[in-house]
N, C-alpha and C. Protein backbone atom coordinates (compact mmCIF):
# COMPACT_ATOMS: atom_id res chain seq x y z
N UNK A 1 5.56 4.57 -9.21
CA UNK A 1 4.61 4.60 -8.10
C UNK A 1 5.37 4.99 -6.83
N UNK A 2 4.66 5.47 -6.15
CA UNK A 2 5.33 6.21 -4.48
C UNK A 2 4.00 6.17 -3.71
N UNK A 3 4.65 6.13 -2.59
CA UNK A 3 3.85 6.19 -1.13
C UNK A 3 2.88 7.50 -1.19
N UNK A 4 3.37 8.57 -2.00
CA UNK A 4 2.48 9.90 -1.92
C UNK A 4 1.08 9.46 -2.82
N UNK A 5 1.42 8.87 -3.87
CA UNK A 5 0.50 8.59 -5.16
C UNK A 5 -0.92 7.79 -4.39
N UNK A 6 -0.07 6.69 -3.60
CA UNK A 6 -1.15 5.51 -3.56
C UNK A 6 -1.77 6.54 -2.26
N UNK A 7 -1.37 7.18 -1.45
CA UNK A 7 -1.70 8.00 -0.46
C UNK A 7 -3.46 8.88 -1.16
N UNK A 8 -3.29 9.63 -2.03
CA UNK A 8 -3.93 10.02 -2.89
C UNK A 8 -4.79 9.27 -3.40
N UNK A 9 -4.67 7.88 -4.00
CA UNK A 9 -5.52 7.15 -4.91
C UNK A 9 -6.25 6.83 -3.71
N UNK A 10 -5.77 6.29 -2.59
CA UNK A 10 -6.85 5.79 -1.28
C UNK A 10 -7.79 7.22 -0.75
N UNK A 11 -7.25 8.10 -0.55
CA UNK A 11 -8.01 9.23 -0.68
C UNK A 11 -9.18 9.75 -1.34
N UNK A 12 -9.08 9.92 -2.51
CA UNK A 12 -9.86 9.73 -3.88
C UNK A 12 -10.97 8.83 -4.52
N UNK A 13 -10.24 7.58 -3.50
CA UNK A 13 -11.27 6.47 -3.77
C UNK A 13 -11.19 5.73 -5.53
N UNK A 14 -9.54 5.82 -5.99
CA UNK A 14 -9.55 4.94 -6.79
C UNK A 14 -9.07 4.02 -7.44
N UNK A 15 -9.06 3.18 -5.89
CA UNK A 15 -8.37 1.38 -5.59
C UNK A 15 -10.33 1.17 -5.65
N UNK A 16 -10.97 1.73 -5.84
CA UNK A 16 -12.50 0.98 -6.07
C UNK A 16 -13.16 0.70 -4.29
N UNK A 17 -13.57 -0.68 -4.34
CA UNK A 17 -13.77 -1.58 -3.43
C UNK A 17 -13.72 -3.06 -3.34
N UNK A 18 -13.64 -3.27 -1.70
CA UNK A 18 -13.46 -4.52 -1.59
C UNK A 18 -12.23 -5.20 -1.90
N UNK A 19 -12.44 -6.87 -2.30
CA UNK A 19 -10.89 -7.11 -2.12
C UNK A 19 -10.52 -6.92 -3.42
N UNK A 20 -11.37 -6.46 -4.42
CA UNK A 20 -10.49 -5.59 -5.77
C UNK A 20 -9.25 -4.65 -5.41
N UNK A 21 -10.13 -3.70 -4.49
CA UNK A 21 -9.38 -2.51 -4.05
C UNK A 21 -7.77 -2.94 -3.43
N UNK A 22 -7.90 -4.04 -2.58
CA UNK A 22 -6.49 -4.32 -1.62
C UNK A 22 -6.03 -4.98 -2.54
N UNK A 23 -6.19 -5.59 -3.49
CA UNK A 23 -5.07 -6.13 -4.58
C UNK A 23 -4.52 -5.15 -5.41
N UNK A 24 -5.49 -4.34 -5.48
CA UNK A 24 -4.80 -3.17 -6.55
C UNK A 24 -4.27 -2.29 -5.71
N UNK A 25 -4.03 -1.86 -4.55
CA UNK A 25 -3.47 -1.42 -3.59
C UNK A 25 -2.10 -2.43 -3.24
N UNK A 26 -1.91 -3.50 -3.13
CA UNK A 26 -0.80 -4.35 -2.49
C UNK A 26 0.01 -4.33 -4.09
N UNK A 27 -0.43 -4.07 -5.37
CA UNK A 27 0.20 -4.49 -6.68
C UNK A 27 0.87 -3.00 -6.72
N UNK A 28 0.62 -1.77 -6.12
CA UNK A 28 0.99 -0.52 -6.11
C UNK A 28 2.40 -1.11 -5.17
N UNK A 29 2.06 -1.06 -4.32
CA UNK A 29 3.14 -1.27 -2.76
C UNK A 29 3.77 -2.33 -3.59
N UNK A 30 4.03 -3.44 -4.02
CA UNK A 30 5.01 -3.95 -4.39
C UNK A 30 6.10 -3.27 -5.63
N UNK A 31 5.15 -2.15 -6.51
CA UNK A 31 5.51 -1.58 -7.66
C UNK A 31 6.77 -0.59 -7.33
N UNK A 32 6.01 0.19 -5.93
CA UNK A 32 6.77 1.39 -5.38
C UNK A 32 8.35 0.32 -4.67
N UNK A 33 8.42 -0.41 -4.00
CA UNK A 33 9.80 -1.55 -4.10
C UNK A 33 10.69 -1.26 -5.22
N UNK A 34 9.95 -2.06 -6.56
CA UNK A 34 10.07 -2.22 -7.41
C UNK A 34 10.84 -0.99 -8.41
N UNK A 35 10.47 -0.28 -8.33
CA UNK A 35 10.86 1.53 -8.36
C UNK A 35 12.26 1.93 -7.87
N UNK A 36 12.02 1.25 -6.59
CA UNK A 36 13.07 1.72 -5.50
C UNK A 36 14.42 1.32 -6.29
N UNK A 37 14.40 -0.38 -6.14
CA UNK A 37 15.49 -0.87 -7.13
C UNK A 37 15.98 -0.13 -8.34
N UNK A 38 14.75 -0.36 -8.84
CA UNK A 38 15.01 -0.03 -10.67
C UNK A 38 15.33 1.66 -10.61
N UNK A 39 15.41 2.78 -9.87
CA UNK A 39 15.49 3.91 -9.80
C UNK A 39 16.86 4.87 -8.90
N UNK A 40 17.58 3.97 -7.93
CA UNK A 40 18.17 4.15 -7.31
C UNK A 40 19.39 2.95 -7.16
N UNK A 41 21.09 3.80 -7.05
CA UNK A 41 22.16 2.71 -7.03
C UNK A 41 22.08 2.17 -5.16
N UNK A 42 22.64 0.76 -6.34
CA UNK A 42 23.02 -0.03 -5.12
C UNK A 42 23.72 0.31 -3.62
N UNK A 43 23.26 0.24 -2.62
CA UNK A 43 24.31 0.65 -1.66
C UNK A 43 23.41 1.81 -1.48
N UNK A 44 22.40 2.19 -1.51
CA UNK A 44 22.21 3.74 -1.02
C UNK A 44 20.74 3.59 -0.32
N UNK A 45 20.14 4.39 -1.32
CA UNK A 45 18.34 4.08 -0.90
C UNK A 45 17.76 2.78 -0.80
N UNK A 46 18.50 1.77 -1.81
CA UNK A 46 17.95 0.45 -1.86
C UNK A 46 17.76 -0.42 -0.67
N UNK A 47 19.18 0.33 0.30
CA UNK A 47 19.65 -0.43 1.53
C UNK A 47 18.56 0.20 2.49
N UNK A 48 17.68 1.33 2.38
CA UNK A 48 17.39 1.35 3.61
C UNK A 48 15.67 1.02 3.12
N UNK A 49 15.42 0.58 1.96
CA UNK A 49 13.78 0.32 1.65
C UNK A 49 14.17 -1.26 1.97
N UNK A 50 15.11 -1.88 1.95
CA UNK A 50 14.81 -2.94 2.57
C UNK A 50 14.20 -2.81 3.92
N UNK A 51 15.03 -2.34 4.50
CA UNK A 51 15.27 -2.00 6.09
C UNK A 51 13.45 -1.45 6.11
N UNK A 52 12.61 -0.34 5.59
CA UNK A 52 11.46 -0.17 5.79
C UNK A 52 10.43 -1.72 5.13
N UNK A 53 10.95 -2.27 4.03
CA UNK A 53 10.19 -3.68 3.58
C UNK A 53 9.39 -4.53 4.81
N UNK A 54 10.36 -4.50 5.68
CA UNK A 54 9.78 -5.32 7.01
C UNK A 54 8.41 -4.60 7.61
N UNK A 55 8.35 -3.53 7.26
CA UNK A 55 7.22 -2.58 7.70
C UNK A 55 5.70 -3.02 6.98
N UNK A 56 6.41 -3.83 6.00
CA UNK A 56 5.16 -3.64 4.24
C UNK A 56 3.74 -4.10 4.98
N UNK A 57 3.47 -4.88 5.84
CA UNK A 57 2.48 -5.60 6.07
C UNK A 57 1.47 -4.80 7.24
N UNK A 58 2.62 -4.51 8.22
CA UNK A 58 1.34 -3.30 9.00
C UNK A 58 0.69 -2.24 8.15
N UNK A 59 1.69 -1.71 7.34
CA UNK A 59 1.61 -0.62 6.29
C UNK A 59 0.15 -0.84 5.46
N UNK A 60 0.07 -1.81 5.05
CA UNK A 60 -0.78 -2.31 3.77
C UNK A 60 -1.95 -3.03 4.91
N UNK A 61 -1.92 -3.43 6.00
CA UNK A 61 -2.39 -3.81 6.86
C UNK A 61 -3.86 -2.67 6.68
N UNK A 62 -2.78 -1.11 7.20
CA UNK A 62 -3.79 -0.38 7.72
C UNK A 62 -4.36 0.62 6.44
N UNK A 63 -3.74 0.35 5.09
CA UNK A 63 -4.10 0.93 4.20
C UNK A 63 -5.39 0.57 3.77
N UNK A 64 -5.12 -0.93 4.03
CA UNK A 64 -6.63 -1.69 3.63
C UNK A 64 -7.84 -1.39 4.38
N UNK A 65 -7.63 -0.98 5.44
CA UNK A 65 -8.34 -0.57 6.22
C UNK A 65 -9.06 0.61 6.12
N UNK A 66 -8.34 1.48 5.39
CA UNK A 66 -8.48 2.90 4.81
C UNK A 66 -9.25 2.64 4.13
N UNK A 67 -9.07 1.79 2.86
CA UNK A 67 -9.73 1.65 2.03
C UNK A 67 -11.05 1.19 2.05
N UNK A 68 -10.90 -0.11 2.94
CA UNK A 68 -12.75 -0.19 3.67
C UNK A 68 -13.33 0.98 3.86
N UNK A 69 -12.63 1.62 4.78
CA UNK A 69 -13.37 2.36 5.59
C UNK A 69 -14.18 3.87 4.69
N UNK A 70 -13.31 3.86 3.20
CA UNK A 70 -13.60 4.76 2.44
C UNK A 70 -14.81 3.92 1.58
N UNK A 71 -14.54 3.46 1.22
CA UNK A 71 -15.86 2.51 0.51
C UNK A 71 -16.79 2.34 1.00
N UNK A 72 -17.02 2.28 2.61
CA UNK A 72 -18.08 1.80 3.14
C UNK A 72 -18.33 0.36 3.54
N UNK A 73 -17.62 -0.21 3.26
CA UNK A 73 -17.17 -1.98 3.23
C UNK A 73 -16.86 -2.18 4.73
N UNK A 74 -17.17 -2.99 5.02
CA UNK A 74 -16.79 -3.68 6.52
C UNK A 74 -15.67 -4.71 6.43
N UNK A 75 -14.99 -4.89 7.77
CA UNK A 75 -14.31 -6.41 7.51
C UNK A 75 -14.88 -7.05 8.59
N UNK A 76 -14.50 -8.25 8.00
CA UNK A 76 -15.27 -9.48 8.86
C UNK A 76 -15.68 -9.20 9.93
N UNK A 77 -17.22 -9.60 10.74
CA UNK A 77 -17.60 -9.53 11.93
C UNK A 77 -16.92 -8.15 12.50
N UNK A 78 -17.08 -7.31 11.73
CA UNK A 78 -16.93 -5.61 12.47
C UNK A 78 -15.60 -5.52 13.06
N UNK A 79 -13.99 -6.58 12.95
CA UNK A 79 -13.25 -6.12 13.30
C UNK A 79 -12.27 -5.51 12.39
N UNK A 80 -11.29 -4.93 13.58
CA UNK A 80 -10.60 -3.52 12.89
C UNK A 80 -9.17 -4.68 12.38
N UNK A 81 -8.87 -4.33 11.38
CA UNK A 81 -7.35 -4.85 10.92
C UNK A 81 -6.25 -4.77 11.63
């Protein structure tokens, strides 16, 4: 999994909806981590996806948001994420 893929699947519309969609969206984003490790030596790329990790939550923040906003789904009382 990569940032381009899930880029696409939110695009496409197929994380679904609702909070189906942001779990199967946040299980991607932990996968693409997951990748990072298992795909790349120590000391190199690993060191700087930590360094972006701290990012994960605005990131997925505003993905989810995407994803509402593609579904048609609202979040709570009409505010923005």
């Amino acid at each position: 999994m990569d940032f381009s893929t899930m880029k696409n699947k939110i695009e496409q519309g197929d994380y679904g909806n609702g909070s189906n969609a942001a779990a199967e969206l946040y299980e991607d984003v932990l996968l693409t981590f997951d990748n990072c490790r298992s795909f790349n030596v120590e000391g190199e790329v690993v060191d700087e996806a930590t360094n972006v990790f701290v990012l994960v939550p605005l990131v997925f923040a505003k993905a989810c948001e995407e994803v509402m906003r593609s579904s048609g789904s609202s979040t709570p009382r009409g505010k923005r994420i």
